[in-house]
PDB file of N, CA and C in Angstrom:
ATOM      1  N   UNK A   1     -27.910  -1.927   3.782  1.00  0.00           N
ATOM      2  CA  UNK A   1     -27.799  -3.083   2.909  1.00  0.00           C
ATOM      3  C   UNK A   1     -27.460  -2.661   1.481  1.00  0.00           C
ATOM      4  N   UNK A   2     -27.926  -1.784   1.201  1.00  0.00           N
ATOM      5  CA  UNK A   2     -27.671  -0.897  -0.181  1.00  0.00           C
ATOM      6  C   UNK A   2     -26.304  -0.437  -0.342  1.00  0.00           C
ATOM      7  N   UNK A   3     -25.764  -0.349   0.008  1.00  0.00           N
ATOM      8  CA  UNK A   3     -23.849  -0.182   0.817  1.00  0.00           C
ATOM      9  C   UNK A   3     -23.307  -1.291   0.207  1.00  0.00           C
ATOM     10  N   UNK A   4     -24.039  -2.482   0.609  1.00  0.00           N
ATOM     11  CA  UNK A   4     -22.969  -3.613   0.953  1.00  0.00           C
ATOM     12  C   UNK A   4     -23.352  -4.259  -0.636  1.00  0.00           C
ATOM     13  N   UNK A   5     -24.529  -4.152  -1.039  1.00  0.00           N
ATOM     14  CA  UNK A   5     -25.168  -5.095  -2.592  1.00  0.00           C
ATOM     15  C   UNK A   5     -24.394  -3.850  -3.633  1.00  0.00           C
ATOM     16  N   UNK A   6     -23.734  -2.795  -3.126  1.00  0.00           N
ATOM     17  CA  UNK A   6     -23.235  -1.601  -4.357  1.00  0.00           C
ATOM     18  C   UNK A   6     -21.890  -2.265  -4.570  1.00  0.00           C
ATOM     19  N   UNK A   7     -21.088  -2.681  -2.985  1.00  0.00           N
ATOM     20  CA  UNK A   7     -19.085  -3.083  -3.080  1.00  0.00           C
ATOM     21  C   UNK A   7     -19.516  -3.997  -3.793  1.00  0.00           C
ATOM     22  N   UNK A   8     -20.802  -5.418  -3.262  1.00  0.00           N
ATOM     23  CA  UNK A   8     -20.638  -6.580  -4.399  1.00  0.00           C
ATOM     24  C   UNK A   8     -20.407  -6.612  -5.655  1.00  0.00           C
ATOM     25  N   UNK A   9     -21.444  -5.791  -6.477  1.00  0.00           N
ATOM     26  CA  UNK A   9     -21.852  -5.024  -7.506  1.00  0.00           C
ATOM     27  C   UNK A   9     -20.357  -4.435  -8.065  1.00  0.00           C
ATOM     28  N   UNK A  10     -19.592  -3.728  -7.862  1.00  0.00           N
ATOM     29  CA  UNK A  10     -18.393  -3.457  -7.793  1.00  0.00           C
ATOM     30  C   UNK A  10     -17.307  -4.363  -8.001  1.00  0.00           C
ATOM     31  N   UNK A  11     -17.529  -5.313  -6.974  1.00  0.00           N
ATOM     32  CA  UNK A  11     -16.621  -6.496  -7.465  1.00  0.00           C
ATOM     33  C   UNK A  11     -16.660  -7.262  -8.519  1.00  0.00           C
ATOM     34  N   UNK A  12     -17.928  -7.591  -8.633  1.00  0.00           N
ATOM     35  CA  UNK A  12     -18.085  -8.201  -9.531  1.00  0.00           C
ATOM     36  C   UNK A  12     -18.392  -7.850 -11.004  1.00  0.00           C
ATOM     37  N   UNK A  13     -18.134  -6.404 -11.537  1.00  0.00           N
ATOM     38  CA  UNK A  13     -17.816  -5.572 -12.130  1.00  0.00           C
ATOM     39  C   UNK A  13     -16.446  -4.966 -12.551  1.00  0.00           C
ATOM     40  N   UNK A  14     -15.145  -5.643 -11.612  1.00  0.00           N
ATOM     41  CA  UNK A  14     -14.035  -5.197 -11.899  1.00  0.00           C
ATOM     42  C   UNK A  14     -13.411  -6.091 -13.137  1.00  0.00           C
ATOM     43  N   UNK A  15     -12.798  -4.880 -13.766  1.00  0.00           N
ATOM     44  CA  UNK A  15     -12.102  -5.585 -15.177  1.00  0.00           C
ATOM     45  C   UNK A  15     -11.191  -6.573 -15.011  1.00  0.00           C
ATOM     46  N   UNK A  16     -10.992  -7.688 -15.865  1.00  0.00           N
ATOM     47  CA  UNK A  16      -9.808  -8.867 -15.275  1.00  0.00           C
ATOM     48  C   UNK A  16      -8.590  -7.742 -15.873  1.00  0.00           C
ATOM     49  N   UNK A  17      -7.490  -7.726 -15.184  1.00  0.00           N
ATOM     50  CA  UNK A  17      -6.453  -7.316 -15.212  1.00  0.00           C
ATOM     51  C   UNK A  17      -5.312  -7.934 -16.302  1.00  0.00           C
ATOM     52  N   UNK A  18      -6.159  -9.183 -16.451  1.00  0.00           N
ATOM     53  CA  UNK A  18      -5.019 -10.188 -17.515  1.00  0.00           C
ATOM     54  C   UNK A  18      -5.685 -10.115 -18.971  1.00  0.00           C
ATOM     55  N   UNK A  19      -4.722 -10.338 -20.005  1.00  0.00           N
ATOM     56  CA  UNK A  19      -5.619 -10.436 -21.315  1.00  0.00           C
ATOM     57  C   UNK A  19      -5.829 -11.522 -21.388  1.00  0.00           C
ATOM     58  N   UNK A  20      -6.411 -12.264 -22.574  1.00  0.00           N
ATOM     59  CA  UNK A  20      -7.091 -13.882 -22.771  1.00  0.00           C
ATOM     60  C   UNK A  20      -5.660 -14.940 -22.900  1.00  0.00           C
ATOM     61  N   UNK A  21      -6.273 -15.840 -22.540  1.00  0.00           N
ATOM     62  CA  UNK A  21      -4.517 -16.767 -22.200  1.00  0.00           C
ATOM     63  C   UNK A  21      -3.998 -16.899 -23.778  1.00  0.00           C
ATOM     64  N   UNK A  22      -4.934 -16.686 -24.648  1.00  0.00           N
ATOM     65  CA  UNK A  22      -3.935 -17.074 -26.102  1.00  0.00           C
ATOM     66  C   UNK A  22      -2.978 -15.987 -25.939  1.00  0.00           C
ATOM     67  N   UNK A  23      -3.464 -14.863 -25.647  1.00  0.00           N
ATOM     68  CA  UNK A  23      -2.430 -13.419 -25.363  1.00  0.00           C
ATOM     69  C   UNK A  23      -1.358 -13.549 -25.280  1.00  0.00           C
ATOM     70  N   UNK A  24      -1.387 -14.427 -23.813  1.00  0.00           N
ATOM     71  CA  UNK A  24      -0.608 -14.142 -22.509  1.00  0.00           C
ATOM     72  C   UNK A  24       0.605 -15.223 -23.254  1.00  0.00           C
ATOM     73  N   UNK A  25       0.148 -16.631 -23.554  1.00  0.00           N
ATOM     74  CA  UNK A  25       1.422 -17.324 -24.611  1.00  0.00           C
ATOM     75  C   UNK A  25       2.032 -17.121 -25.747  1.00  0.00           C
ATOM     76  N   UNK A  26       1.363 -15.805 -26.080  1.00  0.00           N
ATOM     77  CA  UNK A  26       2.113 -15.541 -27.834  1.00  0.00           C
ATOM     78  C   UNK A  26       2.635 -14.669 -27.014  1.00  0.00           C
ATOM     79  N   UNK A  27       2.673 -13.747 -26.408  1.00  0.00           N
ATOM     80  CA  UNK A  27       3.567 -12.566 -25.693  1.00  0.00           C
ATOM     81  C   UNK A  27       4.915 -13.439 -24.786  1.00  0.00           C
ATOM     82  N   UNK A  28       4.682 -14.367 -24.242  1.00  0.00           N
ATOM     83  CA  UNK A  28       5.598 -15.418 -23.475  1.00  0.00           C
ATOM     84  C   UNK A  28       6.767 -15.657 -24.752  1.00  0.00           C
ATOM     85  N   UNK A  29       6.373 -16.279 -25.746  1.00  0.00           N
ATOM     86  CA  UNK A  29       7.152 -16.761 -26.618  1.00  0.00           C
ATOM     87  C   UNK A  29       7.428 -16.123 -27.671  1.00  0.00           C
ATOM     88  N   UNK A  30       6.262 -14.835 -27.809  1.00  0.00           N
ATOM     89  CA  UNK A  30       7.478 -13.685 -28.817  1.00  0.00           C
ATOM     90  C   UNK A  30       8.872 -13.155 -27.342  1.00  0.00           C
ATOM     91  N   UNK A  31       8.632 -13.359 -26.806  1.00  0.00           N
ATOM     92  CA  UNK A  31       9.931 -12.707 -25.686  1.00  0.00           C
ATOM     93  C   UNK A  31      11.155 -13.964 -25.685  1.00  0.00           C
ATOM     94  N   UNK A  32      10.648 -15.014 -26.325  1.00  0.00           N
ATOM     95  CA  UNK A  32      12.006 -16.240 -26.545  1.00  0.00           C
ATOM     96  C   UNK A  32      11.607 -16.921 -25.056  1.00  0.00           C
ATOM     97  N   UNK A  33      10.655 -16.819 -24.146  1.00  0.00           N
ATOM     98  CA  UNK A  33      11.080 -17.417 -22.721  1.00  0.00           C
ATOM     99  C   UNK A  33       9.679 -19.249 -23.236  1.00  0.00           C
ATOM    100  N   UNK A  34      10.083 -20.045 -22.497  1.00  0.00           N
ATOM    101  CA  UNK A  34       9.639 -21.177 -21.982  1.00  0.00           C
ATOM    102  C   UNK A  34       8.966 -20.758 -20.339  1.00  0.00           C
ATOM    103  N   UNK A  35       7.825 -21.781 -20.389  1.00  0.00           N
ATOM    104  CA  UNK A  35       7.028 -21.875 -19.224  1.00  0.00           C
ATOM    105  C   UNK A  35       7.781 -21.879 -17.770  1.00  0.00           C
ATOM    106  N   UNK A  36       8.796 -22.786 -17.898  1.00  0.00           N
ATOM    107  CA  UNK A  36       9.632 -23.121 -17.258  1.00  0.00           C
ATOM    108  C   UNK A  36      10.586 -22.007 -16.754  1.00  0.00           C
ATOM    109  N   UNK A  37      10.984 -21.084 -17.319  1.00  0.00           N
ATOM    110  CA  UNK A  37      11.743 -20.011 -17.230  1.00  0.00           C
ATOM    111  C   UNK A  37      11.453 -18.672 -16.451  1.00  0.00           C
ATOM    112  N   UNK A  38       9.893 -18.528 -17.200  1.00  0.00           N
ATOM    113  CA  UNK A  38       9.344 -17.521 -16.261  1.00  0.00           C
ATOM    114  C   UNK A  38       8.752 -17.786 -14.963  1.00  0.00           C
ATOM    115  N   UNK A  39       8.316 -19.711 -14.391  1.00  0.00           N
ATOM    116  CA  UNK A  39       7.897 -20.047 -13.805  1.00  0.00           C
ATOM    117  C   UNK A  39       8.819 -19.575 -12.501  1.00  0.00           C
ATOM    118  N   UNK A  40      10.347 -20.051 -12.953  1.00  0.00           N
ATOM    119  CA  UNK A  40      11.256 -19.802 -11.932  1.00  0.00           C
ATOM    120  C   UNK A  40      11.276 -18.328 -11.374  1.00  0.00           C
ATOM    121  N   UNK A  41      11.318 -17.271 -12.444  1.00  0.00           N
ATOM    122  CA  UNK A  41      11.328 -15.779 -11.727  1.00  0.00           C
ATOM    123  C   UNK A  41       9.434 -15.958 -10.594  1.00  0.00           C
ATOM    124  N   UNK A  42       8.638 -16.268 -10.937  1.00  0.00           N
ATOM    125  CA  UNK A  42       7.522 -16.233  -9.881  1.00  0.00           C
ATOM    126  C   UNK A  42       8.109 -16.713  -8.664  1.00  0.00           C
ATOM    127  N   UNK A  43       8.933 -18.377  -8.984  1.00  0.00           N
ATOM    128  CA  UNK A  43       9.212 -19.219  -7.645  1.00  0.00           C
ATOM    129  C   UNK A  43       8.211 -19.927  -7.713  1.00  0.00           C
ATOM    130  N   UNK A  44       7.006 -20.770  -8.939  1.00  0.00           N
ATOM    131  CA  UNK A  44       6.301 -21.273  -8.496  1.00  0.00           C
ATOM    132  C   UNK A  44       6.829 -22.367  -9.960  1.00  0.00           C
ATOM    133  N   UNK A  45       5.904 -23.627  -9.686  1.00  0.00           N
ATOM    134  CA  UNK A  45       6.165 -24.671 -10.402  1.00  0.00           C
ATOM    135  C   UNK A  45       5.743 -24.384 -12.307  1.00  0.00           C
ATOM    136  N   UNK A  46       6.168 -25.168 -13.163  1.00  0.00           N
ATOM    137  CA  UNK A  46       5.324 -24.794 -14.462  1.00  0.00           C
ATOM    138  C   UNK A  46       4.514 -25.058 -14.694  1.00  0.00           C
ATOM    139  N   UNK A  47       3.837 -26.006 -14.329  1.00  0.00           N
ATOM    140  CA  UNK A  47       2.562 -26.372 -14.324  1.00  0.00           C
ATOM    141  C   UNK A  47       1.792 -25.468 -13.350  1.00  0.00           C
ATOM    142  N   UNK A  48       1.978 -24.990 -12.148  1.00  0.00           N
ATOM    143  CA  UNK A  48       1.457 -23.684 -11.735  1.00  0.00           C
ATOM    144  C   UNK A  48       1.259 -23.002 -12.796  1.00  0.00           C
ATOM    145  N   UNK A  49       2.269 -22.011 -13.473  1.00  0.00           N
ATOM    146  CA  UNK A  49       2.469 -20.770 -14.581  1.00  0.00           C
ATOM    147  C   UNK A  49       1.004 -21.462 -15.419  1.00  0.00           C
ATOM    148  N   UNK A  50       1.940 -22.700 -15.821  1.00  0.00           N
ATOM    149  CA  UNK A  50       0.801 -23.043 -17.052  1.00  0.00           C
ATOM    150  C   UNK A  50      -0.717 -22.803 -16.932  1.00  0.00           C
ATOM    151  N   UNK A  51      -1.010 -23.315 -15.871  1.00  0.00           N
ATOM    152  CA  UNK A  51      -2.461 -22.680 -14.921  1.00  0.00           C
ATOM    153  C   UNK A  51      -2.793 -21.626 -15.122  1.00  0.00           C
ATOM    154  N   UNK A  52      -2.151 -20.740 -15.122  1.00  0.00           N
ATOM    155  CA  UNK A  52      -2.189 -18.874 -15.318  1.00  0.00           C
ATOM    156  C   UNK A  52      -1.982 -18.668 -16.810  1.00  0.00           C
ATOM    157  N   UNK A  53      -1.283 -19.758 -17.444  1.00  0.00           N
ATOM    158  CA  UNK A  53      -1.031 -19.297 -19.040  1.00  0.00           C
ATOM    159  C   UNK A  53      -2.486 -19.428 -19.606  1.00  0.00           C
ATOM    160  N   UNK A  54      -3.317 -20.370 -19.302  1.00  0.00           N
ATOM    161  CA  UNK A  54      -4.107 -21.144 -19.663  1.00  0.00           C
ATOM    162  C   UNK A  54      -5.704 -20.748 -19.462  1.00  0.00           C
ATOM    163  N   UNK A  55      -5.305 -19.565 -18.155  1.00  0.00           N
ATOM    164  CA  UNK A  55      -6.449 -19.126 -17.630  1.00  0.00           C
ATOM    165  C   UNK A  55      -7.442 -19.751 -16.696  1.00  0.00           C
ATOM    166  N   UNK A  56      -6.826 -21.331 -16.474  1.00  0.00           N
ATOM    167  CA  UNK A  56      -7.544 -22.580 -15.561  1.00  0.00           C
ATOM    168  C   UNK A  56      -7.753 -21.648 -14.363  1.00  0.00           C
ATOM    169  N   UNK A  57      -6.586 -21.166 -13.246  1.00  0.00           N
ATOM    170  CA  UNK A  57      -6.582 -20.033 -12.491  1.00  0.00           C
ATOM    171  C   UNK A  57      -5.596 -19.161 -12.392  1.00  0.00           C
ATOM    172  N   UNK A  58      -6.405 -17.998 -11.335  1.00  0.00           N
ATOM    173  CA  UNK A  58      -5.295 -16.860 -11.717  1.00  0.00           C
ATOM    174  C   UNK A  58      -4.801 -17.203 -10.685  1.00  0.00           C
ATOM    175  N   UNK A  59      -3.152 -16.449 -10.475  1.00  0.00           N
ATOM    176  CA  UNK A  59      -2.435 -16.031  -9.478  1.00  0.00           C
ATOM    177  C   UNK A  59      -2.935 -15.483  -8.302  1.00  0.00           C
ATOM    178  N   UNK A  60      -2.163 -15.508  -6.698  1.00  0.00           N
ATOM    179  CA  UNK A  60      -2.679 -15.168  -5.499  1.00  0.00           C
ATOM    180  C   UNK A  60      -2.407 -13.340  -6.243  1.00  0.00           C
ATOM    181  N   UNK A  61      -2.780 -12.707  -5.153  1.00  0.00           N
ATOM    182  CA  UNK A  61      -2.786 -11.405  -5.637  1.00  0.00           C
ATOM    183  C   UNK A  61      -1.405 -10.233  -5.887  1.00  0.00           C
ATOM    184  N   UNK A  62      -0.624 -10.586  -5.069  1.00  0.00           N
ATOM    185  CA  UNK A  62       0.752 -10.230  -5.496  1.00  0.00           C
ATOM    186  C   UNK A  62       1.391 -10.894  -6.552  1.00  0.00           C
ATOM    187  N   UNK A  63       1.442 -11.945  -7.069  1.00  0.00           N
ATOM    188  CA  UNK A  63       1.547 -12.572  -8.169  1.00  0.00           C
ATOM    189  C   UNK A  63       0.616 -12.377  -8.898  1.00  0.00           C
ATOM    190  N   UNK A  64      -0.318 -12.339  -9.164  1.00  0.00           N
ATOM    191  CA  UNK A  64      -1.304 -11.535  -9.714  1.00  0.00           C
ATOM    192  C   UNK A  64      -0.830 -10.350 -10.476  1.00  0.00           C
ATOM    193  N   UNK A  65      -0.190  -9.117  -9.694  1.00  0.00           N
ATOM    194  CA  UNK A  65      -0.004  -8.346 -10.131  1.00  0.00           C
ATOM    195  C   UNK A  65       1.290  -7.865 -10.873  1.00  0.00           C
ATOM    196  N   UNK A  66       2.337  -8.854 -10.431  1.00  0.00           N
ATOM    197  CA  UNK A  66       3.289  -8.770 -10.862  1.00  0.00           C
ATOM    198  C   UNK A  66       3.088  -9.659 -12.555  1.00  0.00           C
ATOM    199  N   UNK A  67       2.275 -10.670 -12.709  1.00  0.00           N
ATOM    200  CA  UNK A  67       2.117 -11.462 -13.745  1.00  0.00           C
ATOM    201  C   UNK A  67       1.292 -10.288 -14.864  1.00  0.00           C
ATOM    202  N   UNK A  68       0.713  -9.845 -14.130  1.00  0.00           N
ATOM    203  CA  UNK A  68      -0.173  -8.560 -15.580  1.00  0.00           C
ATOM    204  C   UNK A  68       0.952  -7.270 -15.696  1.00  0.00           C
ATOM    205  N   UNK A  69       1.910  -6.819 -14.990  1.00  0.00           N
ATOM    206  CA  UNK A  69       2.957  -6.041 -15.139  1.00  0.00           C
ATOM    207  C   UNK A  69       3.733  -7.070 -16.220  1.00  0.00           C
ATOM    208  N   UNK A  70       4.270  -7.974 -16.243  1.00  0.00           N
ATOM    209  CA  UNK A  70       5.218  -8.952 -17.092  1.00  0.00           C
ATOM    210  C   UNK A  70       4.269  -8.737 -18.762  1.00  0.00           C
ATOM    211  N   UNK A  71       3.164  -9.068 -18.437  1.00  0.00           N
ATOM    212  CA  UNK A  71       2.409  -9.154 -19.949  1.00  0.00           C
ATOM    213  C   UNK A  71       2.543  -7.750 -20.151  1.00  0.00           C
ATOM    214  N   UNK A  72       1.895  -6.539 -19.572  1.00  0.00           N
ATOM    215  CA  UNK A  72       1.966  -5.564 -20.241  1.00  0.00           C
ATOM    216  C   UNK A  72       3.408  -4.843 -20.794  1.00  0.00           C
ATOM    217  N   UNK A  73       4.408  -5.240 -20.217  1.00  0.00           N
ATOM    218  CA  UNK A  73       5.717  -4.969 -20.754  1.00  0.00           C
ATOM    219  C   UNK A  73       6.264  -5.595 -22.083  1.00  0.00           C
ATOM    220  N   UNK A  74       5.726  -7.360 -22.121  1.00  0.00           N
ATOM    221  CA  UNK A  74       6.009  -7.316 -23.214  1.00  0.00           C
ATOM    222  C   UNK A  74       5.016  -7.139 -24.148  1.00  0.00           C
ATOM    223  N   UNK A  75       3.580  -6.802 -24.056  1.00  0.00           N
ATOM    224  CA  UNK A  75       2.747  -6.018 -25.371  1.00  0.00           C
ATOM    225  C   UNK A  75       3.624  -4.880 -25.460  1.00  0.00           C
ATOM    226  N   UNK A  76       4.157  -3.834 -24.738  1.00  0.00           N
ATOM    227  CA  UNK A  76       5.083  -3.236 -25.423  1.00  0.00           C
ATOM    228  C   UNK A  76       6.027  -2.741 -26.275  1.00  0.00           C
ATOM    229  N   UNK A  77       6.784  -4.423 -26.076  1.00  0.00           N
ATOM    230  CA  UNK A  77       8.004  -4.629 -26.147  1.00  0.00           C
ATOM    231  C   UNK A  77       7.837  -5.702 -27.751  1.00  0.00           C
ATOM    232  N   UNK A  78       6.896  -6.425 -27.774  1.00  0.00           N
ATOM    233  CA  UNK A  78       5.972  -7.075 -29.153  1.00  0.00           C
ATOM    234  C   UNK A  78       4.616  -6.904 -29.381  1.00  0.00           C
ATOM    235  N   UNK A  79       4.536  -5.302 -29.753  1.00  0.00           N
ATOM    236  CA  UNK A  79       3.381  -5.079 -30.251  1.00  0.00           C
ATOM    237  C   UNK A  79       2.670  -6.049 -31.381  1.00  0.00           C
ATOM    238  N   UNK A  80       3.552  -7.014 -32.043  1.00  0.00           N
ATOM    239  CA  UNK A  80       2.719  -7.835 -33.067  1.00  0.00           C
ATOM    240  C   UNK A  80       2.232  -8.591 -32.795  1.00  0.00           C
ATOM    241  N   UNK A  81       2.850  -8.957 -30.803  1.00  0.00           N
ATOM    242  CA  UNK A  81       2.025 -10.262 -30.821  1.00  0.00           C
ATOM    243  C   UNK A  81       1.137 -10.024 -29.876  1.00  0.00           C
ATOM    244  N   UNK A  82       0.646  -8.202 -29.215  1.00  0.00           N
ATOM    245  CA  UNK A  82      -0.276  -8.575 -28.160  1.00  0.00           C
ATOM    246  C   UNK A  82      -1.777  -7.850 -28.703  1.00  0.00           C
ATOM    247  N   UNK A  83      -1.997  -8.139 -30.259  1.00  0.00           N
ATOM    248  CA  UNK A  83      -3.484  -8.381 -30.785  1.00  0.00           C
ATOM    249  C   UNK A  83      -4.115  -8.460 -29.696  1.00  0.00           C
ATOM    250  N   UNK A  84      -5.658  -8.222 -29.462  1.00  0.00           N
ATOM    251  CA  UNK A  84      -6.463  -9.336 -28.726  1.00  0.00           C
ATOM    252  C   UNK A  84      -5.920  -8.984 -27.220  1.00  0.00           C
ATOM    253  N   UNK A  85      -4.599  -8.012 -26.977  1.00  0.00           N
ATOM    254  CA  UNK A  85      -4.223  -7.841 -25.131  1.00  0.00           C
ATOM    255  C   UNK A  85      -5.593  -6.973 -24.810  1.00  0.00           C
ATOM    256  N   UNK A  86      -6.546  -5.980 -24.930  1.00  0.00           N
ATOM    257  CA  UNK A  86      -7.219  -5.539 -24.633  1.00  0.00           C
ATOM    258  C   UNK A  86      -8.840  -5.971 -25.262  1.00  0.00           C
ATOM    259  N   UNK A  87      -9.319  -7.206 -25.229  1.00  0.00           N
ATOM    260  CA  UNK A  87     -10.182  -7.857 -26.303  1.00  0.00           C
ATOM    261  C   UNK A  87     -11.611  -6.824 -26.215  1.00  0.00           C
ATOM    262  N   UNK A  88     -11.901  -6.084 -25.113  1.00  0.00           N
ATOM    263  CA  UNK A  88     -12.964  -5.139 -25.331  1.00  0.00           C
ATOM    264  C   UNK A  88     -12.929  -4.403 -26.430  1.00  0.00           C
ATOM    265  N   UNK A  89     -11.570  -3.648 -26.171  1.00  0.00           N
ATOM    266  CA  UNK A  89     -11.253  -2.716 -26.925  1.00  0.00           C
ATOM    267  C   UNK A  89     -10.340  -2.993 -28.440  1.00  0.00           C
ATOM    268  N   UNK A  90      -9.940  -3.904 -28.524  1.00  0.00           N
ATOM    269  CA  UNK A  90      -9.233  -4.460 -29.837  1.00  0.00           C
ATOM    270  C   UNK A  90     -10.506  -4.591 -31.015  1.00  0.00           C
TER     271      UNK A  90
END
């Protein structure tokens, strides 16, 4: 049982992969894109995206991961606007 209360423990211990949604929309729109725009490269609706912009919910898990690859490219790419991408550590 000590096994199984350690993976919980674990899970529920894993870092969110996304930064805070103010992040995630100043990084969207220092890159020039609309909701609408990036919604289409996912294939999902904007009001979906917006959901994920917003932090209401996250993405299934392949979208998931491809959506925290997109943000961390552009904190990269506009370091001025991804303040606050690592809020532990910022």
């Amino acid at each position: 049982m000590s096994e199984l209360l350690d993976a919980v423990d674990a899970l529920v211990a894993r870092p969110d992969i996304l930064p805070p949604p103010e992040v995630r929309a100043r990084l969207r729109k220092a890159d020039g894109l609309t909701q609408q725009e990036v919604a289409k490269v996912f294939g999902v609706t904007r009001a979906a995206f917006n959901r994920w912009e917003v932090g209401a919910v996250k993405p299934h898990r392949h979208r998931l991961e491809a959506y925290a690859h997109l943000l961390r490219r552009w904190a990269t790419k506009h370091p001025e606007a991804a303040e606050g991408f690592f809020a532990e550590t910022d």
